[in-house]
C-alpha atoms as a PDB file:
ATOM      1  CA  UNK A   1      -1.606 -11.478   4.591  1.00  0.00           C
ATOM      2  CA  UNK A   2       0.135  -8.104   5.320  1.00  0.00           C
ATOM      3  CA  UNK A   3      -1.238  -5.340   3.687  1.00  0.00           C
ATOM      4  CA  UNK A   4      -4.682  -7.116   2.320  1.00  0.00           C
ATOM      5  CA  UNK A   5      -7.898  -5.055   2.260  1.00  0.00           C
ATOM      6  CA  UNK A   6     -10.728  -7.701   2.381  1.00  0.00           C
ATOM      7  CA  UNK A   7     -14.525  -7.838   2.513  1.00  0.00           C
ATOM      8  CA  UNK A   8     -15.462  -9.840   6.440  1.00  0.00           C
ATOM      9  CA  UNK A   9     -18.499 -11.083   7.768  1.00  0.00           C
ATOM     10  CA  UNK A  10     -19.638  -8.540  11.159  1.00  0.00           C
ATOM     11  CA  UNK A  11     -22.549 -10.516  12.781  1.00  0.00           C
ATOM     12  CA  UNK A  12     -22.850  -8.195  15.456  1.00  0.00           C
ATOM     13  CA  UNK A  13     -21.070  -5.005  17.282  1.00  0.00           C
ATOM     14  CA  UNK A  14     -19.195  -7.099  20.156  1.00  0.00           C
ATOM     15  CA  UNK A  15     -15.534  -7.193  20.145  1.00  0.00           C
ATOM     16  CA  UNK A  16     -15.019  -3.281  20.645  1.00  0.00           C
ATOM     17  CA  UNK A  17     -11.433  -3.050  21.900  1.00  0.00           C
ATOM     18  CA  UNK A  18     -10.675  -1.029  25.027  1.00  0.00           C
ATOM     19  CA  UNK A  19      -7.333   0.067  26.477  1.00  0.00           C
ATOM     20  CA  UNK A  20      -7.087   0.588  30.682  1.00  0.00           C
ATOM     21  CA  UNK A  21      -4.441   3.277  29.227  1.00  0.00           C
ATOM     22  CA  UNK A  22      -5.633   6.766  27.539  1.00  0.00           C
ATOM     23  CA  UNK A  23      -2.793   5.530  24.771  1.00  0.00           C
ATOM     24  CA  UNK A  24      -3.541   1.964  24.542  1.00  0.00           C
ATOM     25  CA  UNK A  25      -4.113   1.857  21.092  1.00  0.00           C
ATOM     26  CA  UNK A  26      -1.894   3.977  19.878  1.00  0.00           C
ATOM     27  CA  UNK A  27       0.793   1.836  21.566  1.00  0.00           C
ATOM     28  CA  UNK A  28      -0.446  -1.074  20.494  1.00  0.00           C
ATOM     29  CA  UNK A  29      -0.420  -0.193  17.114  1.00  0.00           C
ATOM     30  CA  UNK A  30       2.926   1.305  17.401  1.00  0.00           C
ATOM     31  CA  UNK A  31       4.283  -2.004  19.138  1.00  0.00           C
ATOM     32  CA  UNK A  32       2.976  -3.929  16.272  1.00  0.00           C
ATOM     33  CA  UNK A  33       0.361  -5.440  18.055  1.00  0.00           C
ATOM     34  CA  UNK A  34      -2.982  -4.588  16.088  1.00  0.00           C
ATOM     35  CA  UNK A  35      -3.474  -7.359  13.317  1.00  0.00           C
ATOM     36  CA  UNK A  36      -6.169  -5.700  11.590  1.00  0.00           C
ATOM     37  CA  UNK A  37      -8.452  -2.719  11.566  1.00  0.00           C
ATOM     38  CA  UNK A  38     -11.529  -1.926   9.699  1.00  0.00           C
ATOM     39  CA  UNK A  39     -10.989   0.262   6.683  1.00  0.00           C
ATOM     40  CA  UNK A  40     -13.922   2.115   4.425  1.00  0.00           C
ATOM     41  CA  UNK A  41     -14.791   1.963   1.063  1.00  0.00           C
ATOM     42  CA  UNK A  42     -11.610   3.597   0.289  1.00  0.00           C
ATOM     43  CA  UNK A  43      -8.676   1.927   2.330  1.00  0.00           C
ATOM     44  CA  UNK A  44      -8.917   4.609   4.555  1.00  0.00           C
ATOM     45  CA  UNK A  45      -9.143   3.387   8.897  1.00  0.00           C
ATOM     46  CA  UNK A  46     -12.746   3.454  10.161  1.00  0.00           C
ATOM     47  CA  UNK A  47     -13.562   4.723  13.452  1.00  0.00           C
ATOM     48  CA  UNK A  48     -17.147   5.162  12.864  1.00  0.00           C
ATOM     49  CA  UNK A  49     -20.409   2.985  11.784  1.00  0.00           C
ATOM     50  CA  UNK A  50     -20.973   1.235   9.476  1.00  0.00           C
ATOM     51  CA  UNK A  51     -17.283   0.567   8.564  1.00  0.00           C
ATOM     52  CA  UNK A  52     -16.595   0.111  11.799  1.00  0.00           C
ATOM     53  CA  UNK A  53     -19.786  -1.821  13.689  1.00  0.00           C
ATOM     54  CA  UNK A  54     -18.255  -1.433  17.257  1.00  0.00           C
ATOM     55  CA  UNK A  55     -16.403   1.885  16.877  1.00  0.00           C
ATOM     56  CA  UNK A  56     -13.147   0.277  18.636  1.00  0.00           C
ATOM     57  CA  UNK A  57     -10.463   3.264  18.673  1.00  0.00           C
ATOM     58  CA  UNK A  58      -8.381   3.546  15.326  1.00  0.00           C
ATOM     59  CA  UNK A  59     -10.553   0.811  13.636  1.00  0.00           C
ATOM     60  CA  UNK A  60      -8.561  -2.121  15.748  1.00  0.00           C
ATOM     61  CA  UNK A  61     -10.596  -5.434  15.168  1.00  0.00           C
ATOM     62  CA  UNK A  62      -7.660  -7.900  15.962  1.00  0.00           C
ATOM     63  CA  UNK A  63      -4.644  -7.756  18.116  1.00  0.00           C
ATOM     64  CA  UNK A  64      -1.867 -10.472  18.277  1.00  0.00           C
ATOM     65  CA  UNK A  65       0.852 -10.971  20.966  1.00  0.00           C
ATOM     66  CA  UNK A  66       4.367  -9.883  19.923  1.00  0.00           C
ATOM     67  CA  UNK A  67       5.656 -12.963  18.808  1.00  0.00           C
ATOM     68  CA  UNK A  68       2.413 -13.617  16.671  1.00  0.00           C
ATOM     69  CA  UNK A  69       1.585 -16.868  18.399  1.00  0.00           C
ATOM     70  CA  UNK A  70      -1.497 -16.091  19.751  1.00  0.00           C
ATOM     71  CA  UNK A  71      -4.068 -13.572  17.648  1.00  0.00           C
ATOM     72  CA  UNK A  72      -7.833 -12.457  18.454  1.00  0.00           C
ATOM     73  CA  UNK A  73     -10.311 -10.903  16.442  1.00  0.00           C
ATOM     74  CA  UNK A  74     -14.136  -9.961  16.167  1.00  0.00           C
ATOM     75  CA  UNK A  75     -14.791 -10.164  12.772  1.00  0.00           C
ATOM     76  CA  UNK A  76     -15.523 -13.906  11.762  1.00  0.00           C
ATOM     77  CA  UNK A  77     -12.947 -15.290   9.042  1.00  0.00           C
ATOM     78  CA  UNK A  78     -14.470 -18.459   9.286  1.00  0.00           C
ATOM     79  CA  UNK A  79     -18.088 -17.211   7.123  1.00  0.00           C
ATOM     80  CA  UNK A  80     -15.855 -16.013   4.629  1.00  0.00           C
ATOM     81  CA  UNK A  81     -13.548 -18.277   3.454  1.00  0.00           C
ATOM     82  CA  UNK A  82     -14.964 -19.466   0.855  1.00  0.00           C
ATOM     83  CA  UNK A  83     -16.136 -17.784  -2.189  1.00  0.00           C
ATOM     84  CA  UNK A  84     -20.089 -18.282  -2.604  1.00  0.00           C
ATOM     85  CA  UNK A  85     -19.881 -17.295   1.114  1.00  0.00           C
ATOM     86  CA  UNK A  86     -19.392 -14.032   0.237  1.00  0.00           C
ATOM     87  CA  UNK A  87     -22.376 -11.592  -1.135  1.00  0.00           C
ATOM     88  CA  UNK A  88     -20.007  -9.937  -3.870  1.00  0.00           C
ATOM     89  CA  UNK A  89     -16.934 -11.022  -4.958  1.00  0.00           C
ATOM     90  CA  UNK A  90     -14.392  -9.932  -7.939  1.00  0.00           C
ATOM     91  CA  UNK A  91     -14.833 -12.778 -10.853  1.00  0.00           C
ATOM     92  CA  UNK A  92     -11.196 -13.902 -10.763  1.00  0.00           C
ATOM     93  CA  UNK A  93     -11.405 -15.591  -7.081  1.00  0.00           C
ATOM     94  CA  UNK A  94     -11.499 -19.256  -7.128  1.00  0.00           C
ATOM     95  CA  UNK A  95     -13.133 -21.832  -4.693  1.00  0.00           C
ATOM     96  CA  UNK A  96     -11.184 -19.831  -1.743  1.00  0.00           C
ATOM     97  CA  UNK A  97     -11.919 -16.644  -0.398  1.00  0.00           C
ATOM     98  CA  UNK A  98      -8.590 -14.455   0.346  1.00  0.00           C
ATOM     99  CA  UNK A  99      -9.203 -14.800   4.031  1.00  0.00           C
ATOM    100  CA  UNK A 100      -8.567 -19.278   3.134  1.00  0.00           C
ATOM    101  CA  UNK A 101      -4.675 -17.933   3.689  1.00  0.00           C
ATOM    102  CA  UNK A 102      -5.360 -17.467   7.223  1.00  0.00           C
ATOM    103  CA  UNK A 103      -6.230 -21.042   7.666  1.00  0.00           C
ATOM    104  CA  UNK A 104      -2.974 -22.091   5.327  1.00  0.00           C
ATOM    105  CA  UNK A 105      -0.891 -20.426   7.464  1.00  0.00           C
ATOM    106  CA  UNK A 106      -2.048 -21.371  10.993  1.00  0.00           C
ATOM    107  CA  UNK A 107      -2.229 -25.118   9.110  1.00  0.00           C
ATOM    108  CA  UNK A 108       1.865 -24.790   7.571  1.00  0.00           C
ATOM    109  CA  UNK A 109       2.390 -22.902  11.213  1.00  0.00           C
ATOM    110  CA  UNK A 110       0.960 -26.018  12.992  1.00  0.00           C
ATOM    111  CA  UNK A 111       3.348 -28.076  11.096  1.00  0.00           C
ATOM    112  CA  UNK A 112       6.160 -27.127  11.618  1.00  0.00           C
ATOM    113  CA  UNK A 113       5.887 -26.906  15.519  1.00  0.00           C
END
């Protein structure tokens, strides 16, 4: 799912992330730790509302552990995986939403261990 710009469900502003360290998330993003960040209209990282509900620093919304075992996020995946569930959507999605891959993965990941 690297690289993919897609539409999530934000219920609420909860979920900010905060660092004990003045360069926490810059680290973190530099370690490879930040799984996903809210992004505008445009692509472009949100730091501000509405883009980004919570304002968490450099738009991080999900952070996973280095070897990728163990990821949390605020925004909620799981209202948008299919595609009615989303208000808009472009006319060549099927049945799944994009955000379906995350649960394919975890599943294939499950399987194999």
């Amino acid at each position: 799912m690297a690289g993919s710009l897609l539409p999530i469900a934000v219920a609420h502003g909860e979920g900010r992330a905060e660092f004990a360290e003045p360069q926490g998330a810059r680290l973190a993003l530099d370690r490879g730790l930040v799984a996903a960040r809210f992004v505008d209209g445009h692509g472009q990282v949100a730091e501000r509302y509405p883009a980004n509900p919570n304002g968490s620093p450099l738009g991080i919304t999900a952070l996973t552990t280095t070897d990728g075992r163990v990821t949390i996020m605020m925004p909620h995946p799981e209202r948008v995986f299919r595609t009615v569930q989303h208000s808009w959507h472009p006319d060549d999605w099927g049945e799944d939403s994009p955000w379906m891959r995350m649960f394919h993965n975890a599943r294939v990941w499950a399987g194999r261990h």
